[in-house]
N, C-alpha and C. Protein backbone atom coordinates (compact mmCIF):
# COMPACT_ATOMS: atom_id res chain seq x y z
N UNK A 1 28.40 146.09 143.86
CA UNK A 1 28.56 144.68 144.23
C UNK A 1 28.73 143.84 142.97
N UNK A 2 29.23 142.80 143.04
CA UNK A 2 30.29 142.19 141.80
C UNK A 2 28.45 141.00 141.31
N UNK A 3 28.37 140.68 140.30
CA UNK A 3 27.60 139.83 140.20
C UNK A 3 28.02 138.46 140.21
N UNK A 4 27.03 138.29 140.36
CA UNK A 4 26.80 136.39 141.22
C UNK A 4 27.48 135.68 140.47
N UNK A 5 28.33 134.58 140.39
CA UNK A 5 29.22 133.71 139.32
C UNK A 5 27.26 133.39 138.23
N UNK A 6 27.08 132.77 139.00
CA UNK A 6 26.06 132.10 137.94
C UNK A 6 25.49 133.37 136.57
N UNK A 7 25.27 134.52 137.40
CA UNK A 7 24.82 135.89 136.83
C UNK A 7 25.78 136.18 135.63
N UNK A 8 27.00 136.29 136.44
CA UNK A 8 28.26 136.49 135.30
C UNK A 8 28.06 135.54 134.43
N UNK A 9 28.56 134.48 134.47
CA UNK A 9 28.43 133.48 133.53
C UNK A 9 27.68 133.85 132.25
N UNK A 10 26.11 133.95 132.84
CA UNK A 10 24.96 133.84 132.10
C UNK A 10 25.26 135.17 130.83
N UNK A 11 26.02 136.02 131.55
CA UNK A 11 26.49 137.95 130.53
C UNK A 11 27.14 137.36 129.80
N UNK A 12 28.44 136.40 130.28
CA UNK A 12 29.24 136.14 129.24
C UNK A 12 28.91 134.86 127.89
N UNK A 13 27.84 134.38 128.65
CA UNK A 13 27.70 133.12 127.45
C UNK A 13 26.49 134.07 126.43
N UNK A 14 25.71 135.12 126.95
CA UNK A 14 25.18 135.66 126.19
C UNK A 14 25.95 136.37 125.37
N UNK A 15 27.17 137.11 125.95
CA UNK A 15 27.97 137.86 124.85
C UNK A 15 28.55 136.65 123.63
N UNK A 16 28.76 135.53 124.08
CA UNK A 16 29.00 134.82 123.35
C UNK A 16 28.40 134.34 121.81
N UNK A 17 27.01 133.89 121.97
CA UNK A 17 25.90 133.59 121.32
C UNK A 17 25.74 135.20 120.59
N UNK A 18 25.81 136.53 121.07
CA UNK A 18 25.89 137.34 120.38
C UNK A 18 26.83 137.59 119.13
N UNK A 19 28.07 137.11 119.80
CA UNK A 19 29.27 137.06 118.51
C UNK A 19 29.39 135.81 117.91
N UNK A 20 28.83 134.79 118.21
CA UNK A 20 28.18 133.75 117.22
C UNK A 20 27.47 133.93 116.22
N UNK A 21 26.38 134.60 116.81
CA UNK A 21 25.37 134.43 115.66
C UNK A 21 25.68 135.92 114.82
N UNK A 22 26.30 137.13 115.55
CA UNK A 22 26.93 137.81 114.29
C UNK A 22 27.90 137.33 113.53
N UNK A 23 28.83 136.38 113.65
CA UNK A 23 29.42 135.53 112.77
C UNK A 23 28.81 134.66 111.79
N UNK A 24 27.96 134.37 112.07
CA UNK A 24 27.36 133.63 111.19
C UNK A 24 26.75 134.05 110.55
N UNK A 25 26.04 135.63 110.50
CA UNK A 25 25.26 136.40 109.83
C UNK A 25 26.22 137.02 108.76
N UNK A 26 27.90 137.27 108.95
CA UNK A 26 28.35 137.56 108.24
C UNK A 26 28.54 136.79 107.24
N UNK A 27 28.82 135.71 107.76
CA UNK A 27 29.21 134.57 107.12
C UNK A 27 28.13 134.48 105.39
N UNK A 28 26.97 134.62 106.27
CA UNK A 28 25.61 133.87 105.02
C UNK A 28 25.44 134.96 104.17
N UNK A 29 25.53 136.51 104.96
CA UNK A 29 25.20 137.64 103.92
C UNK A 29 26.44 137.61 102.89
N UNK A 30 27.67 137.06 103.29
CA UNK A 30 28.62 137.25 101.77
C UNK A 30 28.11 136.07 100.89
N UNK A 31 27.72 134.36 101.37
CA UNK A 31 27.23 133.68 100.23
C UNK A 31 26.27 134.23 99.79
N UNK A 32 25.61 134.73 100.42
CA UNK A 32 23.97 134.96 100.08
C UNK A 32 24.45 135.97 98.76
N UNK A 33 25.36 136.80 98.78
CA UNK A 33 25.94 138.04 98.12
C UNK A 33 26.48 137.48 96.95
N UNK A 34 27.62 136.63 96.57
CA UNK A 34 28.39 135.60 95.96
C UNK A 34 27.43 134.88 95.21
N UNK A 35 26.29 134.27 95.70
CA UNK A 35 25.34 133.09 95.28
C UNK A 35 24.32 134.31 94.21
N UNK A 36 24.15 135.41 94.80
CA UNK A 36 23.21 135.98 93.89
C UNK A 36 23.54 136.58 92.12
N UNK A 37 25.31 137.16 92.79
CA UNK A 37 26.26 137.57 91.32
C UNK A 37 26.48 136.31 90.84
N UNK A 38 26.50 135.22 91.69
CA UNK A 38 26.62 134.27 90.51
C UNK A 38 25.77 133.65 89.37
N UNK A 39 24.10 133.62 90.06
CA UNK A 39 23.40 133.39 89.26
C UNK A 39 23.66 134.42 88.32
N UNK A 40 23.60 135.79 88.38
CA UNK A 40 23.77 136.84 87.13
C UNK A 40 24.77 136.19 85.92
N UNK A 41 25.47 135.80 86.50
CA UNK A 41 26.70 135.50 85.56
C UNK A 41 26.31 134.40 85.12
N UNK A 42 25.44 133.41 85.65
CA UNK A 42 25.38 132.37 84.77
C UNK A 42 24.02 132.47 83.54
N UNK A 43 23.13 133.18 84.08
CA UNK A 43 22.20 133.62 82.70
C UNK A 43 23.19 134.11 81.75
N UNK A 44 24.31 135.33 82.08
CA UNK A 44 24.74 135.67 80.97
C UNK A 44 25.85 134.70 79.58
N UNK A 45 26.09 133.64 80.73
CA UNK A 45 26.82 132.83 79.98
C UNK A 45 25.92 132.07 79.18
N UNK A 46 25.21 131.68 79.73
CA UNK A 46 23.80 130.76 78.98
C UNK A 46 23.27 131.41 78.17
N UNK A 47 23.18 133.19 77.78
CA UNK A 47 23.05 133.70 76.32
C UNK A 47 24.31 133.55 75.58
N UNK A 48 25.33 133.61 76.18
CA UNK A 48 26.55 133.27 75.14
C UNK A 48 26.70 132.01 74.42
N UNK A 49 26.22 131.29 75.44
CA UNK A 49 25.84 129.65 74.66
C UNK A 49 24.75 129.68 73.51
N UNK A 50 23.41 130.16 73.49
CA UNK A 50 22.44 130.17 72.75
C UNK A 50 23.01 131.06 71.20
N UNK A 51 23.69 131.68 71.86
CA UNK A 51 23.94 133.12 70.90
C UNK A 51 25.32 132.28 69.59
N UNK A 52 26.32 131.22 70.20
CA UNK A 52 27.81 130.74 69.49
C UNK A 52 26.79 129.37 68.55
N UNK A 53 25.66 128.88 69.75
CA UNK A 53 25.25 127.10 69.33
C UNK A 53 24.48 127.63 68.12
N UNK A 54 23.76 129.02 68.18
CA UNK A 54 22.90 129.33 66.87
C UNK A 54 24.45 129.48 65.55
N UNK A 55 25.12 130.27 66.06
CA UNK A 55 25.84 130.41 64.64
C UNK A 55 26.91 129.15 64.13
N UNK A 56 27.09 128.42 64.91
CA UNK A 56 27.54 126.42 64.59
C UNK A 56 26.70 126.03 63.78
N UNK A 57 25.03 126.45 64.14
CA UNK A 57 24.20 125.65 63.41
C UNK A 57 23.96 125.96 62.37
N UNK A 58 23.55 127.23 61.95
CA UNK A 58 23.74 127.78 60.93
C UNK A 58 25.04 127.73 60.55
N UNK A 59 26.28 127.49 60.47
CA UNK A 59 27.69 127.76 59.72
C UNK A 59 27.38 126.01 59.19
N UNK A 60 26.74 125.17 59.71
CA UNK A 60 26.35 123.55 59.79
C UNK A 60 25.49 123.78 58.70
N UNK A 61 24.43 124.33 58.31
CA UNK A 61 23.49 124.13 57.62
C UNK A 61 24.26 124.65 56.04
N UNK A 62 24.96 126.23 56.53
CA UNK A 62 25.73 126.05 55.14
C UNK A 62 26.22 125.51 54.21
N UNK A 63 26.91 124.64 55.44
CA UNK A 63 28.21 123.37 54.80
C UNK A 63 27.62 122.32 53.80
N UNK A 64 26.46 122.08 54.61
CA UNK A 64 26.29 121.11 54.35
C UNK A 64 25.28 120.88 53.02
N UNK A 65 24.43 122.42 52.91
CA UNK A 65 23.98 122.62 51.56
C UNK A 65 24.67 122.52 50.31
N UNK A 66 26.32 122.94 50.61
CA UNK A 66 27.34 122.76 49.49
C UNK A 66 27.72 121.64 49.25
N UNK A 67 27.70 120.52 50.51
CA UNK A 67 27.71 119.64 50.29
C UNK A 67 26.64 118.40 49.71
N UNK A 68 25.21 118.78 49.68
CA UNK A 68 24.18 118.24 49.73
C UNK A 68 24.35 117.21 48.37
N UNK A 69 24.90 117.78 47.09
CA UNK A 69 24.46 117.52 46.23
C UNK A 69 25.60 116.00 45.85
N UNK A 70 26.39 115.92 46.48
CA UNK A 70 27.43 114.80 46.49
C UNK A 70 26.94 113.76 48.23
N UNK A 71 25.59 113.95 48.42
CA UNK A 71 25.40 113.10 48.79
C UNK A 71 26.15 112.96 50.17
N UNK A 72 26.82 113.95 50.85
CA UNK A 72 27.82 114.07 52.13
C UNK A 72 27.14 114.98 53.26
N UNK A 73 27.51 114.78 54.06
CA UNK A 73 27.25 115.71 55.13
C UNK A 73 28.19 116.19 55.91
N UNK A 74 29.02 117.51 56.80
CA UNK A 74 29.48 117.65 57.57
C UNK A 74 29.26 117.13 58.96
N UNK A 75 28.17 116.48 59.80
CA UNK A 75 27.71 116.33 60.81
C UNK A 75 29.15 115.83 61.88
N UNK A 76 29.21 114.17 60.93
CA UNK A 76 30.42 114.00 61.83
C UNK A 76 31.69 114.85 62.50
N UNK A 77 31.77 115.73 61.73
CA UNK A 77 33.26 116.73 61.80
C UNK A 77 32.55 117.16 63.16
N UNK A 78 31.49 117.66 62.97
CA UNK A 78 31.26 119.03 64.47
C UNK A 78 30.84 118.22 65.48
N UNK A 79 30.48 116.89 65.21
CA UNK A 79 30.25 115.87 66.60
C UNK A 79 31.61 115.86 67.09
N UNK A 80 32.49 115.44 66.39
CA UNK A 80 33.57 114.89 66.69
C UNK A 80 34.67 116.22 67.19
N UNK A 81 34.69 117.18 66.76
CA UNK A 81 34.95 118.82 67.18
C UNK A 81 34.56 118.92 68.39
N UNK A 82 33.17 118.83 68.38
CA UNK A 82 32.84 119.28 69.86
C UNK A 82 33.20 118.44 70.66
N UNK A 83 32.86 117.37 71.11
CA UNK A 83 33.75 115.99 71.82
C UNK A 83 35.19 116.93 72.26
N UNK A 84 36.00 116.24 71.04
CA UNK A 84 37.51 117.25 71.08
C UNK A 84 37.30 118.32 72.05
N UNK A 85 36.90 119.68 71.79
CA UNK A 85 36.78 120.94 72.95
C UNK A 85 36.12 120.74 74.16
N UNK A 86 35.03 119.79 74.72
CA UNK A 86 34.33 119.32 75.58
C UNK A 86 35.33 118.79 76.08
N UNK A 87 36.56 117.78 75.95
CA UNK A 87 37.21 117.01 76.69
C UNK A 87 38.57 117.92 77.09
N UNK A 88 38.85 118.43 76.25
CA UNK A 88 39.50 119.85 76.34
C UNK A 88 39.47 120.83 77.51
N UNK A 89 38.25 121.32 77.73
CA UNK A 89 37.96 122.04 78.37
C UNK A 89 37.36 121.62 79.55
N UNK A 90 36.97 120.81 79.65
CA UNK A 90 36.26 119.55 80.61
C UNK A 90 37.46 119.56 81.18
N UNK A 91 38.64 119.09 80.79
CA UNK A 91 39.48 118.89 82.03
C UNK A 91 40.35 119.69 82.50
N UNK A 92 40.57 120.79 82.08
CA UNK A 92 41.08 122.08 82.02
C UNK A 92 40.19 122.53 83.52
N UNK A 93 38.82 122.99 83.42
CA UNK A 93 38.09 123.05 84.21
C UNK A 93 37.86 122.25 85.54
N UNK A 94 37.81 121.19 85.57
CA UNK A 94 37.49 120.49 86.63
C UNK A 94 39.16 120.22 87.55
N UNK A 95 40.22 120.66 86.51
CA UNK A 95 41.32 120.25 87.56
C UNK A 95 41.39 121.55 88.11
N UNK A 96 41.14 122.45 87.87
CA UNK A 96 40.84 123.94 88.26
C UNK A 96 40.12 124.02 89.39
N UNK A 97 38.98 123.43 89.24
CA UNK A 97 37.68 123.04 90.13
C UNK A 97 38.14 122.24 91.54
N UNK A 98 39.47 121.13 91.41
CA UNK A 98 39.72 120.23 92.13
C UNK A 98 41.21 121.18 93.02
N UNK A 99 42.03 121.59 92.19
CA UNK A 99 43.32 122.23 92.58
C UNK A 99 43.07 123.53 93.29
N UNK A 100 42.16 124.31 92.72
CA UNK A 100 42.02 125.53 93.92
C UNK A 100 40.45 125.39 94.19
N UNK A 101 39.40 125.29 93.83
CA UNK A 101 38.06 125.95 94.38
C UNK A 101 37.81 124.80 95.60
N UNK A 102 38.09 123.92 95.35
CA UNK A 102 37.67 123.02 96.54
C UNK A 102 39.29 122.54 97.35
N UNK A 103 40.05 123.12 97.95
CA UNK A 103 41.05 123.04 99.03
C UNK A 103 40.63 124.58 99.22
N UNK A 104 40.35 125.57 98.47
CA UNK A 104 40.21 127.01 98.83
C UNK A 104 39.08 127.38 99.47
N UNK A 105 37.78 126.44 99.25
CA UNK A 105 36.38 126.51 100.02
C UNK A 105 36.75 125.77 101.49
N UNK A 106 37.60 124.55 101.54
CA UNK A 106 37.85 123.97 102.43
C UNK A 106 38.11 124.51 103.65
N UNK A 107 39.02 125.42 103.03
CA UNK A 107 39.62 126.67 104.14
C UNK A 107 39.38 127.57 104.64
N UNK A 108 38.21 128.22 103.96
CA UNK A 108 37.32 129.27 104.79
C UNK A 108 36.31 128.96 105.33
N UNK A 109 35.71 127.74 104.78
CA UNK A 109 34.52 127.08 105.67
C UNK A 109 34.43 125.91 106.30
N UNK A 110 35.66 125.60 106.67
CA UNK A 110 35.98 124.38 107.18
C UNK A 110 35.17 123.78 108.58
N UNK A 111 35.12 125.51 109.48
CA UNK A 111 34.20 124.87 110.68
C UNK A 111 32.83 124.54 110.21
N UNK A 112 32.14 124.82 109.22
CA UNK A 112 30.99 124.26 108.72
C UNK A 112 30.39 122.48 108.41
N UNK A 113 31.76 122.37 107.88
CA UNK A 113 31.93 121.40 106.84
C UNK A 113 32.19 120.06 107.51
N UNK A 114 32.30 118.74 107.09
CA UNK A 114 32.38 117.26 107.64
C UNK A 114 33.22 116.73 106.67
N UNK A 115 33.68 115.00 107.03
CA UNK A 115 34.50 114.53 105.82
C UNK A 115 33.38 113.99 104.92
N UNK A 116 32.35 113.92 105.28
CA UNK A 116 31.08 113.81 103.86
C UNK A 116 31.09 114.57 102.88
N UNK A 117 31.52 116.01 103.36
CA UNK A 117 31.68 116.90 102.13
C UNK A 117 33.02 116.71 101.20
N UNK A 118 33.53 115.47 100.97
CA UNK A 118 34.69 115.12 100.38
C UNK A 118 34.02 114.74 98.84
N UNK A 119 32.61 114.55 99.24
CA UNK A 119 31.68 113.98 97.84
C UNK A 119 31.76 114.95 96.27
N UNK A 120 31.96 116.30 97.07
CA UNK A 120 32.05 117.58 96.08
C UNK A 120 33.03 117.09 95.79
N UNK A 121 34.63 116.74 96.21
CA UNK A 121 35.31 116.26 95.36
C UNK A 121 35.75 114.75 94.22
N UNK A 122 35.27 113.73 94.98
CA UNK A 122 34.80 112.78 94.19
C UNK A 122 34.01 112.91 93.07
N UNK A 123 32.60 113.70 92.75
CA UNK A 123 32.17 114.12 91.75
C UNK A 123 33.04 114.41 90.75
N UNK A 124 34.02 115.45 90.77
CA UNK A 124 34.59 116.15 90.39
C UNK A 124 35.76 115.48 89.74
N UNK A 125 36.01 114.16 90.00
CA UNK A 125 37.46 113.68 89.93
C UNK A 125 36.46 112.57 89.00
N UNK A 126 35.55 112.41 89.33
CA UNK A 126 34.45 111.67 88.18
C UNK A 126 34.22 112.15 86.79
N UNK A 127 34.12 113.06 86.32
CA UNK A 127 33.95 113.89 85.42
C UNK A 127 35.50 114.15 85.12
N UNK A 128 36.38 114.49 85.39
CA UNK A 128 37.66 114.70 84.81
C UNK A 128 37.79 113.27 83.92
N UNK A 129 37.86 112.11 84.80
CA UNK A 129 38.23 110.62 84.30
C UNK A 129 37.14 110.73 82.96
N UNK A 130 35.85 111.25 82.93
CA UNK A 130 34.70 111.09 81.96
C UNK A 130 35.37 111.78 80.66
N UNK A 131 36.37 112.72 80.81
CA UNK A 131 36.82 114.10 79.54
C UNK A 131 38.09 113.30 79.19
N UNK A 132 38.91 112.45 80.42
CA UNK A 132 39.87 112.15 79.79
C UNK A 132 39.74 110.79 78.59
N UNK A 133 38.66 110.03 79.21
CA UNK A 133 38.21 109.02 78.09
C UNK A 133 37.47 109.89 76.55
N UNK A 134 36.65 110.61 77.22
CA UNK A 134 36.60 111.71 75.79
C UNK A 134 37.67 112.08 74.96
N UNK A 135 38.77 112.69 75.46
CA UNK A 135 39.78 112.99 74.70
C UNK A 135 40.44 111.97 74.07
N UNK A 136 40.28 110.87 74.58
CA UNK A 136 41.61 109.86 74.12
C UNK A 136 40.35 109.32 72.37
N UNK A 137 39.15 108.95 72.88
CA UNK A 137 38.13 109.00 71.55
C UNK A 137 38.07 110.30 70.78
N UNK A 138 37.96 111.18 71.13
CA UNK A 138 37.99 112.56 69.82
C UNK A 138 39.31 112.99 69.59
N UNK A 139 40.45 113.11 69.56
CA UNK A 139 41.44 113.20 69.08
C UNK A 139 41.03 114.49 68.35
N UNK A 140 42.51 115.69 67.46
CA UNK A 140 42.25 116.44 66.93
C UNK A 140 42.61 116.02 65.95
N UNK A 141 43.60 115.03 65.66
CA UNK A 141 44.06 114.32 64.59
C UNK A 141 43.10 113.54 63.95
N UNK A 142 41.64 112.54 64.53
CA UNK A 142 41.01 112.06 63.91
C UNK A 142 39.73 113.00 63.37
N UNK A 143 39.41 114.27 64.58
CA UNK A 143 38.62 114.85 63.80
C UNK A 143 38.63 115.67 62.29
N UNK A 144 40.09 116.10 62.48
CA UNK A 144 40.61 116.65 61.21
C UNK A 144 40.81 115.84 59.70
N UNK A 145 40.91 114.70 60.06
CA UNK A 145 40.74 113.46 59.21
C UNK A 145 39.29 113.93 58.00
N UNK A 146 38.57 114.17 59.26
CA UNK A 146 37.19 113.70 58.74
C UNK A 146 36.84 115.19 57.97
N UNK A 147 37.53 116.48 58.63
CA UNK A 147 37.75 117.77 57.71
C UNK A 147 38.09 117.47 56.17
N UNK A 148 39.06 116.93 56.14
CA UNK A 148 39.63 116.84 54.90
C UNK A 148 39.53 116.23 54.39
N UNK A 149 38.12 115.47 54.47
CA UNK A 149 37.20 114.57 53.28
C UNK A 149 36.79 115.94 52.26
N UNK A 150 36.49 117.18 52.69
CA UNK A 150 35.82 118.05 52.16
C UNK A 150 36.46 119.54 51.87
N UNK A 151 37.96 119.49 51.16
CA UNK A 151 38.50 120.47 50.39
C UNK A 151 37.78 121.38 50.26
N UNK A 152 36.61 121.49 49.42
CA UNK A 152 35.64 122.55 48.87
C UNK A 152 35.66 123.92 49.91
N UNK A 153 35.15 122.82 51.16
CA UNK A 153 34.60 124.27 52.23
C UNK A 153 35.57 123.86 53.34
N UNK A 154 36.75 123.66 52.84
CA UNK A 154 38.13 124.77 53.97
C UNK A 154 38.10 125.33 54.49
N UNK A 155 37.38 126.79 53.99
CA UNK A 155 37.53 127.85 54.70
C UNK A 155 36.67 128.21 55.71
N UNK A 156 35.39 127.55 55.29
CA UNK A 156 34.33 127.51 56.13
C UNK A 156 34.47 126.54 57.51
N UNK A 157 35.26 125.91 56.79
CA UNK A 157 35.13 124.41 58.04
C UNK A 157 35.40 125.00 59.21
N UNK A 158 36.94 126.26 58.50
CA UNK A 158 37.82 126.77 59.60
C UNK A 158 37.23 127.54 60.91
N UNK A 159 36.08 128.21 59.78
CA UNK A 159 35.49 129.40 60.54
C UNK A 159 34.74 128.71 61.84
N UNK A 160 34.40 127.24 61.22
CA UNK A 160 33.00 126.29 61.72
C UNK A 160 33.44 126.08 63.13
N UNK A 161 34.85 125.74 62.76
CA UNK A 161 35.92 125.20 63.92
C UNK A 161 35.83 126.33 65.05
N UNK A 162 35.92 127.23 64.37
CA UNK A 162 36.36 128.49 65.47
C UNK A 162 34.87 128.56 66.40
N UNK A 163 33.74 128.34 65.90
CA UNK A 163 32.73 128.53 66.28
C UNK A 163 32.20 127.70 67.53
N UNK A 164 32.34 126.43 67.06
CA UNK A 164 32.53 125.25 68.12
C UNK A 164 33.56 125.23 69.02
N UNK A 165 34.68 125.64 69.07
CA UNK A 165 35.34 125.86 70.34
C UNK A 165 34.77 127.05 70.88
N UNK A 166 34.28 128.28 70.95
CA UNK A 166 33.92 129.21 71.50
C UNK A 166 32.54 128.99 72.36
N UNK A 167 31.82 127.92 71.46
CA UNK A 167 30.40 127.36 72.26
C UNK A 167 30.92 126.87 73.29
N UNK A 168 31.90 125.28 73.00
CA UNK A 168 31.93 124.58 73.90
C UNK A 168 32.99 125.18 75.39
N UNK A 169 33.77 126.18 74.93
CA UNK A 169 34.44 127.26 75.96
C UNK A 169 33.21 128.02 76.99
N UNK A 170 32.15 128.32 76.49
CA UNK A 170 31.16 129.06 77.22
C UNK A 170 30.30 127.83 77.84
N UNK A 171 30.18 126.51 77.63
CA UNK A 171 29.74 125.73 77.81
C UNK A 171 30.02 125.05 79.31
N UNK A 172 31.73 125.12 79.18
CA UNK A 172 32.06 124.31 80.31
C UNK A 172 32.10 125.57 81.06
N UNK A 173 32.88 127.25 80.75
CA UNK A 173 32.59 128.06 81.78
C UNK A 173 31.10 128.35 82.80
N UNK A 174 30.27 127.68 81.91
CA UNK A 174 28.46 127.81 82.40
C UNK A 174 28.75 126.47 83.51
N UNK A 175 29.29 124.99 83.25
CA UNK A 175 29.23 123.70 84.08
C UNK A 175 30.04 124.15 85.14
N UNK A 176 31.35 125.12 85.00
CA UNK A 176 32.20 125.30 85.77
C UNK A 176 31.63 126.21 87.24
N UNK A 177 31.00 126.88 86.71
CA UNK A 177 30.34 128.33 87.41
C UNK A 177 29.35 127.23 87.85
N UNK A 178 27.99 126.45 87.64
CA UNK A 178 27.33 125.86 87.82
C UNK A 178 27.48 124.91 89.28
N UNK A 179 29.03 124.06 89.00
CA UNK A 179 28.66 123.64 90.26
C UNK A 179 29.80 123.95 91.33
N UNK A 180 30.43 125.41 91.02
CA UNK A 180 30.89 126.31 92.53
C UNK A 180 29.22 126.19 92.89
N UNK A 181 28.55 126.89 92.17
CA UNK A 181 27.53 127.52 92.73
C UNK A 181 26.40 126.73 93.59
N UNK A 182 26.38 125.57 93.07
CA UNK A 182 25.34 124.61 94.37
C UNK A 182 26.47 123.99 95.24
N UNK A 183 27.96 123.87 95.21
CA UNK A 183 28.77 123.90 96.25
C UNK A 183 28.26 124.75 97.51
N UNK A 184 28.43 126.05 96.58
CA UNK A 184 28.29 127.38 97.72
C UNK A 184 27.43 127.12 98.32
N UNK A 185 26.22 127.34 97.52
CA UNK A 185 24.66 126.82 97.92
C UNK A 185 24.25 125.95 99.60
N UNK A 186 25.23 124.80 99.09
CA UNK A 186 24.92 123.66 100.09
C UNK A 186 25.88 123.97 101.65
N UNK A 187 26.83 124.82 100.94
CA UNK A 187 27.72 125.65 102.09
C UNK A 187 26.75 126.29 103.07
N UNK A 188 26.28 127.50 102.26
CA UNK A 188 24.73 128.06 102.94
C UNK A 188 24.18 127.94 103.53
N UNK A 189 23.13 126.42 103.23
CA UNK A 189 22.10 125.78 104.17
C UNK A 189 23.01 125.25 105.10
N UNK A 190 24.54 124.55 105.20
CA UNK A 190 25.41 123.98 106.54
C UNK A 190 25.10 125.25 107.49
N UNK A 191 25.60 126.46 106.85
CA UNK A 191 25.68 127.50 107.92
C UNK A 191 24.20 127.88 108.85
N UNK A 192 23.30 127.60 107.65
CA UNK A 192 22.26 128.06 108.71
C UNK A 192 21.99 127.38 109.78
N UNK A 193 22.17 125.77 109.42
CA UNK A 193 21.97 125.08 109.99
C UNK A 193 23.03 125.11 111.22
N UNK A 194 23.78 125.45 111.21
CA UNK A 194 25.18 125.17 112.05
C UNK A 194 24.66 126.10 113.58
N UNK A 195 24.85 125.41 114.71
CA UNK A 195 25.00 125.79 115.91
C UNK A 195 25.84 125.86 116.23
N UNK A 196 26.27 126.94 116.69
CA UNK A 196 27.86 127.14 117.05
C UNK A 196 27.66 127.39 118.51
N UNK A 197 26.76 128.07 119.04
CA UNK A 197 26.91 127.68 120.44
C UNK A 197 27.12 126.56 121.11
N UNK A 198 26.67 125.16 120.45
CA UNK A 198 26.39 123.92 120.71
C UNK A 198 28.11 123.46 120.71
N UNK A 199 28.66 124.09 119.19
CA UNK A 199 30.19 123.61 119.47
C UNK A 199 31.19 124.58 120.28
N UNK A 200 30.62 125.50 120.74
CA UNK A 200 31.43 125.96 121.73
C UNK A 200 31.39 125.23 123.56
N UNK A 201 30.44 124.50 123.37
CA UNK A 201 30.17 123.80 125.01
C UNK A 201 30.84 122.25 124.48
N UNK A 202 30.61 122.02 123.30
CA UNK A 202 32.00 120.72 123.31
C UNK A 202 32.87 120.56 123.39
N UNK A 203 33.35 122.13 122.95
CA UNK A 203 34.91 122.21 122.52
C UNK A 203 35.31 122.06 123.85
């Protein structure tokens, strides 16, 4: 004997809520998966930072011992260096951040998501405008200016140079990685939170 409409019903909205909430379990075990390699990756970048900012400082302390005795300092050069690669890379990054990670999150988690979550991109378009005013103040032309007050240590400066872009490269890859990752994060808690049975009786 066939079961009762109401009976049926009740099999099929349960099969339903079954492939809901295994959807959604898939869903959280890949962030959950994603969110965990990412923290890995960001300790390791954050020793790459500790590991480039120690040898700036020291290649800094060199300089500036050679310089000590004329009364000069290198400081300005590597303020003004780093600025330079910070704005550099700052916007390199965040249009990266704006052009694929956020239209590409959009799209796989879109049933999650609201037009509030447009804020991840406003942030984002905040900080670009912040690197491009950086850049237009650090120039490579004015920092180099301030290089070639100091002939003597050329060669060092060069090396100094190389040093400070490699920090501030691991720097923004650490900001870059940083905020996919409380993106994802906040993706996460939507999903747990998300009733999908609830939007299947609206739809």
């Amino acid at each position: 004997r066939a079961p009762r409409p109401s009976l049926l019903y009740f099999n099929v909205f349960l099969l339903l809520v079954h492939s809901f909430s295994q959807d959604k379990k898939d869903v959280l075990k890949k962030l959950n998966s994603t969110l965990l390699s990412m923290e890995n990756s960001l300790l390791k970048v954050q020793q790459n930072i500790q590991n480039t900012d120690h040898e700036v400082k020291n290649s800094t302390k060199r300089i500036n011992k050679v310089l000590a005795p004329h009364g000069r300092t290198i400081d300005e050069y590597v303020k003004c260096k780093t600025n330079e690669f910070k704005a550099e890379e700052g916007l390199s990054t965040n249009t990266k951040f704006l052009k694929e990670f956020i239209p590409g999150t959009f799209r796989v988690y879109r049933k999650y998501l609201t037009d509030e979550d447009i804020h991840w991109k406003n942030a984002a378009e905040e900080r670009k405008a912040k690197y491009k005013t950086m850049a237009l103040e650090h120039t490579s032309e004015k920092c180099d200016e301030l290089a070639d007050q100091f002939p003597e240590a050329f060669v060092e400066i060069q090396e100094l140079k190389d040093q400070i872009y490699e920090r501030q490269r691991y720097e923004l890859q650490y900001d870059y990685m940083f905020y996919k990752f409380f993106v994802l994060l906040d993706i996460y808690r939507k999903v747990q939170a998300f009733d999908e049975t609830r939007e299947e009786h609206e739809q």
